[in-house]
N, C-alpha and C. Protein backbone atom coordinates (compact mmCIF):
# COMPACT_ATOMS: atom_id res chain seq x y z
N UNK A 1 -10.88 39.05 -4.92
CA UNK A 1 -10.77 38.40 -3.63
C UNK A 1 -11.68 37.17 -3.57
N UNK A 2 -13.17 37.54 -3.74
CA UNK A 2 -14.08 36.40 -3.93
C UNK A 2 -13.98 35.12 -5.02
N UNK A 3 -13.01 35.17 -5.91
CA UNK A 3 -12.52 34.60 -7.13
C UNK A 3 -11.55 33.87 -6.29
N UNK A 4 -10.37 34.60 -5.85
CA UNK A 4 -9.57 33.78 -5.35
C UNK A 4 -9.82 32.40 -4.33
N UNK A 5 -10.69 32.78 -3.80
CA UNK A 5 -11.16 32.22 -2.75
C UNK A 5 -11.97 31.12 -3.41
N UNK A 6 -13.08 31.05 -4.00
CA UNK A 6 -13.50 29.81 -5.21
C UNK A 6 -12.53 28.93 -5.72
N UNK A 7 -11.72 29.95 -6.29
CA UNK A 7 -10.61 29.00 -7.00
C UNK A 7 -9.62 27.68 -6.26
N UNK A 8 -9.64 28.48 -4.79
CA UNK A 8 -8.90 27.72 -3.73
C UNK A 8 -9.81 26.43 -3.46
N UNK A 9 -11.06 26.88 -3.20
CA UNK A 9 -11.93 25.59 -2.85
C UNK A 9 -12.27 25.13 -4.32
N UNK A 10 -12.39 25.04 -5.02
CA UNK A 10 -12.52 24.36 -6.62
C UNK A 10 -11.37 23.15 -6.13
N UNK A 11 -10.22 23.72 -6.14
CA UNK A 11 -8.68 23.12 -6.26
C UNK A 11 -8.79 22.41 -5.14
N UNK A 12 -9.41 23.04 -4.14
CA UNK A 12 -9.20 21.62 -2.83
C UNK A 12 -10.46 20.25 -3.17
N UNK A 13 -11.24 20.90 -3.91
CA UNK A 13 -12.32 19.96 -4.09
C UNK A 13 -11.51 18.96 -4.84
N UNK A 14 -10.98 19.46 -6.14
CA UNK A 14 -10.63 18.59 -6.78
C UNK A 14 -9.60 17.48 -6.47
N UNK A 15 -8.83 18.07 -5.69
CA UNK A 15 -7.67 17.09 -4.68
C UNK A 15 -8.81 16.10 -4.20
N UNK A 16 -9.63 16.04 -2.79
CA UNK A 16 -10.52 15.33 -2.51
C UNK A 16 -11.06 14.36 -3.49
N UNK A 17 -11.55 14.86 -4.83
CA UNK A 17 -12.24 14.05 -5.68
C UNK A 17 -11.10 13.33 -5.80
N UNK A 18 -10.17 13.18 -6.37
CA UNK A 18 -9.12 12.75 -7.03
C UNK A 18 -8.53 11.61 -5.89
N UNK A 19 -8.53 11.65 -4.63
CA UNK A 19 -8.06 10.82 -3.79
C UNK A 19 -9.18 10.02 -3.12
N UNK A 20 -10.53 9.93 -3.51
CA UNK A 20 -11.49 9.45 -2.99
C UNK A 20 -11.68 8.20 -4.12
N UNK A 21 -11.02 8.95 -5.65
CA UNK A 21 -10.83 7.71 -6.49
C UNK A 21 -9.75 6.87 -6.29
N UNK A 22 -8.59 7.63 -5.76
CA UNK A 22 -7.74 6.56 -5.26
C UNK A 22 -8.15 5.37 -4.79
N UNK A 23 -8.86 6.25 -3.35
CA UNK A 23 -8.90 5.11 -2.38
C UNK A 23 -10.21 3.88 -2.60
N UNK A 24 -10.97 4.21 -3.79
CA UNK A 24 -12.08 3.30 -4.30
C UNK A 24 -11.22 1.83 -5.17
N UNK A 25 -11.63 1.00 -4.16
CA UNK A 25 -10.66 -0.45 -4.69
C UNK A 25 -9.70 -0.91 -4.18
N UNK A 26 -9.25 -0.13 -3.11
CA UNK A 26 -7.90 -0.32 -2.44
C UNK A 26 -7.90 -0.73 -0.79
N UNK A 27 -7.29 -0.92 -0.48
CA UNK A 27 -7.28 -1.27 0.80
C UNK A 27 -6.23 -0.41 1.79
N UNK A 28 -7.17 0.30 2.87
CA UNK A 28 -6.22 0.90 3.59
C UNK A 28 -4.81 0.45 4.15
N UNK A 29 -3.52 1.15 4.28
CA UNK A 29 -2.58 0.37 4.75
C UNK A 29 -1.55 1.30 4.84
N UNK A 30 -0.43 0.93 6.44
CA UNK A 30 0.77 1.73 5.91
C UNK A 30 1.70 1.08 6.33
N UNK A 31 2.84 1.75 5.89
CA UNK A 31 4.08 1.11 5.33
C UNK A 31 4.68 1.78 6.44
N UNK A 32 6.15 1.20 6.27
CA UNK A 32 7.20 1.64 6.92
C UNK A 32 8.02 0.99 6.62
N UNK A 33 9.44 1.90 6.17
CA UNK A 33 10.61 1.11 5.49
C UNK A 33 11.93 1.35 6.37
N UNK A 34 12.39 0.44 6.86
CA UNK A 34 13.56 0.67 7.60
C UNK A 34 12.95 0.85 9.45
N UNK A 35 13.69 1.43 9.73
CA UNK A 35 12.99 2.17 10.88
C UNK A 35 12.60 3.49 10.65
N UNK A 36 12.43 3.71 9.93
CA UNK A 36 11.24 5.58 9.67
C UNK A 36 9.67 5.46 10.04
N UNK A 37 9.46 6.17 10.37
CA UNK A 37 8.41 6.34 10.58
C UNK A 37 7.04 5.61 9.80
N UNK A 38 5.96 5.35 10.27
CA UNK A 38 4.94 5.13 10.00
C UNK A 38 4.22 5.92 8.66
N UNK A 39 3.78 5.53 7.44
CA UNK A 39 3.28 6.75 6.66
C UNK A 39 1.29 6.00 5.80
N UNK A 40 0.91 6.35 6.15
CA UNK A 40 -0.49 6.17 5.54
C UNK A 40 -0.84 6.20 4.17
N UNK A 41 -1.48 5.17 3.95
CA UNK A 41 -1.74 5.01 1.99
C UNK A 41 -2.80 3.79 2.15
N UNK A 42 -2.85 3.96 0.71
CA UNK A 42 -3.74 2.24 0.32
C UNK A 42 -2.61 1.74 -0.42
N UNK A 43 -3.07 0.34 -0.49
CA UNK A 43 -2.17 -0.54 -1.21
C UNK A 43 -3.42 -0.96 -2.33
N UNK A 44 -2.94 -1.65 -3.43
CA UNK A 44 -3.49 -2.59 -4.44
C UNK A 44 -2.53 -3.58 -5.03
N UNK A 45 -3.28 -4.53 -5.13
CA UNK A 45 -2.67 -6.00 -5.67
C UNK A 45 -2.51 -5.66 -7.57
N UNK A 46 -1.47 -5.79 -8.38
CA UNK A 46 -1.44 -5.36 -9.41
C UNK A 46 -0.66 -5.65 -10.45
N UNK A 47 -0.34 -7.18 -10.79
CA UNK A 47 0.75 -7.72 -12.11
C UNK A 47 1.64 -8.30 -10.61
N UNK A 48 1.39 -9.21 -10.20
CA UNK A 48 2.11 -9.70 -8.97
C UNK A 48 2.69 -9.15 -7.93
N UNK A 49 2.69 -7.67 -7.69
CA UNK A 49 3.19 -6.40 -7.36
C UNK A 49 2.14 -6.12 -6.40
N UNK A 50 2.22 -5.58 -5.37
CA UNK A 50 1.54 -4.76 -4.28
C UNK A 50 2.24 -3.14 -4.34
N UNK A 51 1.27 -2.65 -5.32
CA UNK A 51 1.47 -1.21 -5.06
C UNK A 51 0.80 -0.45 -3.90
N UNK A 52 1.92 0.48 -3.65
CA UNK A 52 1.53 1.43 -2.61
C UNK A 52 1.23 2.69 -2.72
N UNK A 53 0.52 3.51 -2.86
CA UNK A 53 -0.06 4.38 -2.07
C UNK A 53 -0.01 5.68 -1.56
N UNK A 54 0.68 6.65 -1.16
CA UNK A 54 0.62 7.24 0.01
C UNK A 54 -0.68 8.30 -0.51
N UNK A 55 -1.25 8.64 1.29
CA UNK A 55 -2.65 8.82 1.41
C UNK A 55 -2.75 10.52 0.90
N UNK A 56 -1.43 11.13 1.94
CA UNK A 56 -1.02 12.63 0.94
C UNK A 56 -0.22 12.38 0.19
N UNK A 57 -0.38 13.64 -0.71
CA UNK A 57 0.75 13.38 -1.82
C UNK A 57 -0.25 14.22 -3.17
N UNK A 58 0.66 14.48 -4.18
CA UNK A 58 -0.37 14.73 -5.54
C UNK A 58 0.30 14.13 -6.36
N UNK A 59 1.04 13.05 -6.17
CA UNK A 59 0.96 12.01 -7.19
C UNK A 59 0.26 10.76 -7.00
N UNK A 60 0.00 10.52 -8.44
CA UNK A 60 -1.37 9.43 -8.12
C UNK A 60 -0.90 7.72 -8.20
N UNK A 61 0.59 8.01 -8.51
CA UNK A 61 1.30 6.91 -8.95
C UNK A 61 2.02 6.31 -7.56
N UNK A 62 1.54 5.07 -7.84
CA UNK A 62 2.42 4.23 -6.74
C UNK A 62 4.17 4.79 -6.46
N UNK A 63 3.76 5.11 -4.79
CA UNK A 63 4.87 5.30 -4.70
C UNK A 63 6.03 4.23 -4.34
N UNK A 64 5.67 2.96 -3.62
CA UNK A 64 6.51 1.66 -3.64
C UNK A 64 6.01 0.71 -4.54
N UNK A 65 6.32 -0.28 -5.37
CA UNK A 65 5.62 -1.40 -5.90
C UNK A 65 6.84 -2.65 -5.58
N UNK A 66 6.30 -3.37 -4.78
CA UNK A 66 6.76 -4.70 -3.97
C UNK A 66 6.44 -5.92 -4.25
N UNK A 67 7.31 -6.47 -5.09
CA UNK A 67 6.95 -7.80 -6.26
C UNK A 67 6.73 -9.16 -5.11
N UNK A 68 6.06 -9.82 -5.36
CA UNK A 68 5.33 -10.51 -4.83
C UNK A 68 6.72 -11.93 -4.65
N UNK A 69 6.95 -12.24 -5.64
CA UNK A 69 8.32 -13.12 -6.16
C UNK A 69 9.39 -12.50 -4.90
N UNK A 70 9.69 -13.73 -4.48
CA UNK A 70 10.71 -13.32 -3.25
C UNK A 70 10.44 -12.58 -2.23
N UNK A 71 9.04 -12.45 -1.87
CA UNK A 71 8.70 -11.84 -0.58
C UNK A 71 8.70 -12.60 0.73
N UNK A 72 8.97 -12.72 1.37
CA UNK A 72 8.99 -13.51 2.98
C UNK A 72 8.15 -12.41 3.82
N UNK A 73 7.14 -13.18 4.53
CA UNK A 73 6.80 -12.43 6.06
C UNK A 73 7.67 -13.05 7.01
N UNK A 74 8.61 -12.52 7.56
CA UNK A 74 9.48 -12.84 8.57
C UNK A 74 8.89 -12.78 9.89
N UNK A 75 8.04 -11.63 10.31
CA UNK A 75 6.54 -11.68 11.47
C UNK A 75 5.44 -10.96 11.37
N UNK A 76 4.66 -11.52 12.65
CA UNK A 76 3.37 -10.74 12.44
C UNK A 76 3.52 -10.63 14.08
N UNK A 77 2.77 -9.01 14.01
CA UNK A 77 2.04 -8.64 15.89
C UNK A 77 1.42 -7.70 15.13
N UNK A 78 0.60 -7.85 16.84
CA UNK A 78 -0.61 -6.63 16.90
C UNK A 78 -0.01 -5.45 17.07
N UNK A 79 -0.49 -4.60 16.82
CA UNK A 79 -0.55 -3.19 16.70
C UNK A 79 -1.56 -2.32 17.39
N UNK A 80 -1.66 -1.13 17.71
CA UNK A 80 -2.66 -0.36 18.28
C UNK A 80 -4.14 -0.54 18.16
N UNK A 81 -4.70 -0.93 18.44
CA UNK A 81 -6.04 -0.44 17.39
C UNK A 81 -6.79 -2.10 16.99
N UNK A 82 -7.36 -1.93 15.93
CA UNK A 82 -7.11 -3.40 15.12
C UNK A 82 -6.42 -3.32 13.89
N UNK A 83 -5.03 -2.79 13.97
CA UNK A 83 -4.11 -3.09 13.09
C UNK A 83 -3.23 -3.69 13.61
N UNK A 84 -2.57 -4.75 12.07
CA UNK A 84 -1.47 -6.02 12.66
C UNK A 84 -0.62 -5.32 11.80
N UNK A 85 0.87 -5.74 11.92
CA UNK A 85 1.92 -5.16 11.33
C UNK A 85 2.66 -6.69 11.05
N UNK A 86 2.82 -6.63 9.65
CA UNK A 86 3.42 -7.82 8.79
C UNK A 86 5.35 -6.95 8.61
N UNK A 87 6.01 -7.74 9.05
CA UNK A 87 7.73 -7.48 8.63
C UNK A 87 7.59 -8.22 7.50
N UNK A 88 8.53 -7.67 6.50
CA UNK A 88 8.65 -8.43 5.70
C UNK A 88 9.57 -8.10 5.06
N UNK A 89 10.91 -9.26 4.07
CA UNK A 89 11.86 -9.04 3.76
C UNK A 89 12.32 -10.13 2.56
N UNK A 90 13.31 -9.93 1.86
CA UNK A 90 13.58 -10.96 0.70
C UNK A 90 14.58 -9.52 -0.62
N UNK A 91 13.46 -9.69 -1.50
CA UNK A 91 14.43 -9.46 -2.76
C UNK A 91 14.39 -8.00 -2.30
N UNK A 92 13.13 -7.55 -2.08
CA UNK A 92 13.05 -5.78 -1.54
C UNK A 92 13.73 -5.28 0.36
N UNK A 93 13.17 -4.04 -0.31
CA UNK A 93 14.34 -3.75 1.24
C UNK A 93 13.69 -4.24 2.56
N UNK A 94 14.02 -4.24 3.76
CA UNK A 94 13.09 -4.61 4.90
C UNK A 94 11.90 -3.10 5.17
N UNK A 95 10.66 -4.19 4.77
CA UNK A 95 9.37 -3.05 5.16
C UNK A 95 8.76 -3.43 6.34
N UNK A 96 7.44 -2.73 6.67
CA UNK A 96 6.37 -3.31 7.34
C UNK A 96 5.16 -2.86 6.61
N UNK A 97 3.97 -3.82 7.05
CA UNK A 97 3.18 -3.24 6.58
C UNK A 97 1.98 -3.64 7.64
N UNK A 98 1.34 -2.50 7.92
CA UNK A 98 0.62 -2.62 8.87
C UNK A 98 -1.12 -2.35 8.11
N UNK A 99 -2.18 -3.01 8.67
CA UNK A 99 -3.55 -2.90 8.07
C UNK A 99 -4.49 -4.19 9.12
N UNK A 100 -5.53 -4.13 8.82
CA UNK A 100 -6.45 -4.67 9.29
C UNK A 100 -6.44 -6.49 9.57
N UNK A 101 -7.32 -6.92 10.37
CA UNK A 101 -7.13 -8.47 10.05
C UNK A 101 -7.56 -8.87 8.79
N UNK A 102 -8.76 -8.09 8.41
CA UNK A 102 -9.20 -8.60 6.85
C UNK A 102 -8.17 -8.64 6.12
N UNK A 103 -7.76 -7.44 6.08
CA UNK A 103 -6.63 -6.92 4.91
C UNK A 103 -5.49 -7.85 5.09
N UNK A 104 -5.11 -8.06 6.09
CA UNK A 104 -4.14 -9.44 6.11
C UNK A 104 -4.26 -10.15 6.36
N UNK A 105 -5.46 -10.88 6.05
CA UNK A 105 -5.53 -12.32 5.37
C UNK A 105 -5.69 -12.16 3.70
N UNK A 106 -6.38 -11.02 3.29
CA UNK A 106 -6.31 -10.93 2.16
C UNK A 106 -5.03 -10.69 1.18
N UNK A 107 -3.60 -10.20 2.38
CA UNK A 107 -2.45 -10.19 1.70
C UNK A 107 -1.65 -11.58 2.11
N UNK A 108 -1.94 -12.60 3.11
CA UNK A 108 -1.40 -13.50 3.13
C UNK A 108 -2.00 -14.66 1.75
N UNK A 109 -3.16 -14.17 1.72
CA UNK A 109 -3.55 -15.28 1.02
C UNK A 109 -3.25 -14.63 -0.74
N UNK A 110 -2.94 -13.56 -1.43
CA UNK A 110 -2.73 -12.96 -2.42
C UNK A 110 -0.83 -13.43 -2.08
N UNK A 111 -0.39 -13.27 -0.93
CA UNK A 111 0.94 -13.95 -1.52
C UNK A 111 1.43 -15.33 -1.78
N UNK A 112 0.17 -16.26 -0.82
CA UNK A 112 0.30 -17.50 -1.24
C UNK A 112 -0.12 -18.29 -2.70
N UNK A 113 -0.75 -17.42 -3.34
CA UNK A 113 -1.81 -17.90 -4.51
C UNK A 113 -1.20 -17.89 -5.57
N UNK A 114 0.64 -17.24 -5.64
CA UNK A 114 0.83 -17.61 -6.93
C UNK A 114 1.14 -18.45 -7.43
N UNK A 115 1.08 -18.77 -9.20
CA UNK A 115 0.79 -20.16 -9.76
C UNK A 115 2.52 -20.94 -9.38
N UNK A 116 2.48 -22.07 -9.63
CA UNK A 116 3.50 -23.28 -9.09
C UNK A 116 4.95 -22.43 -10.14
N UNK A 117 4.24 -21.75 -11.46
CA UNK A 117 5.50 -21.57 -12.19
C UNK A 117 5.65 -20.21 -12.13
N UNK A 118 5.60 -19.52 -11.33
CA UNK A 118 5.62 -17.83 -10.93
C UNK A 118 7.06 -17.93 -10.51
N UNK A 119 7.62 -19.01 -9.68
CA UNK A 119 8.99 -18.63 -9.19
C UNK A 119 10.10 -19.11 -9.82
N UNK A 120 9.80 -19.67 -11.36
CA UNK A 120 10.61 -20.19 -12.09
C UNK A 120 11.26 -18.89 -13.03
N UNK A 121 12.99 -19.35 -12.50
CA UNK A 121 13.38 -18.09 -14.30
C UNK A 121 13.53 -19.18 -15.30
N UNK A 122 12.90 -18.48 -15.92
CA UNK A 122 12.25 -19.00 -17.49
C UNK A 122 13.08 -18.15 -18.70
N UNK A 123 14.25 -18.37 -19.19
CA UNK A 123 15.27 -17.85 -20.35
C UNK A 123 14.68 -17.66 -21.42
């Protein structure tokens, strides 16, 4: 009984550890695709790609990755709190992404920064 019970908190510890490394480097943020619901994660900037995140889960692997190439912010508003919610649409499906003012300036300015020949197809 007392075993079992260790073992449970070992295993929850280790979840915790494991998502505390996630979230080291990343920036809080959540998504929403379509009209569904709201879902919580970090994002990271990553090979021109904004990977996502989600905050539960036991996979550690991005669950959206949203290529930077052909992204449009179509709008921005405030949101609850001090979160802003970015629409955004182009080659991927219509998302949102909602996060902080820091955090979006740090994603407006990570989508403006790529080089002059990023949007060239190159054969």
């Amino acid at each position: 009984m007392v075993a079992g019970i260790v073992i449970c908190l070992l295993l929850i510890a280790a979840l915790i550890g494991v998502r505390a490394l996630v979230l080291r480097g990343n920036v809080p943020c959540r998504l929403r695709v379509g009209n569904h619901r709201w879902r919580s994660g970090v994002a990271r900037y990553a090979d021109g790609e904004l990977h996502w995140i989600p905050l539960l889960g036991l996979r550690l692997r991005p669950r959206h990755a949203i290529a930077r190439r052909g992204l449009v912010v179509s709008s921005r508003r405030p949101l609850d709190g001090d979160l802003f919610a970015v629409d955004c649409s182009g080659t991927t499906r219509d998302i949102s992404l909602a996060m902080s003012a820091d955090a979006l300036t740090g994603f407006l300015a990570w989508l403006e920064s790529a080089p002059p020949s990023a949007y060239l197809d190159v054969a």
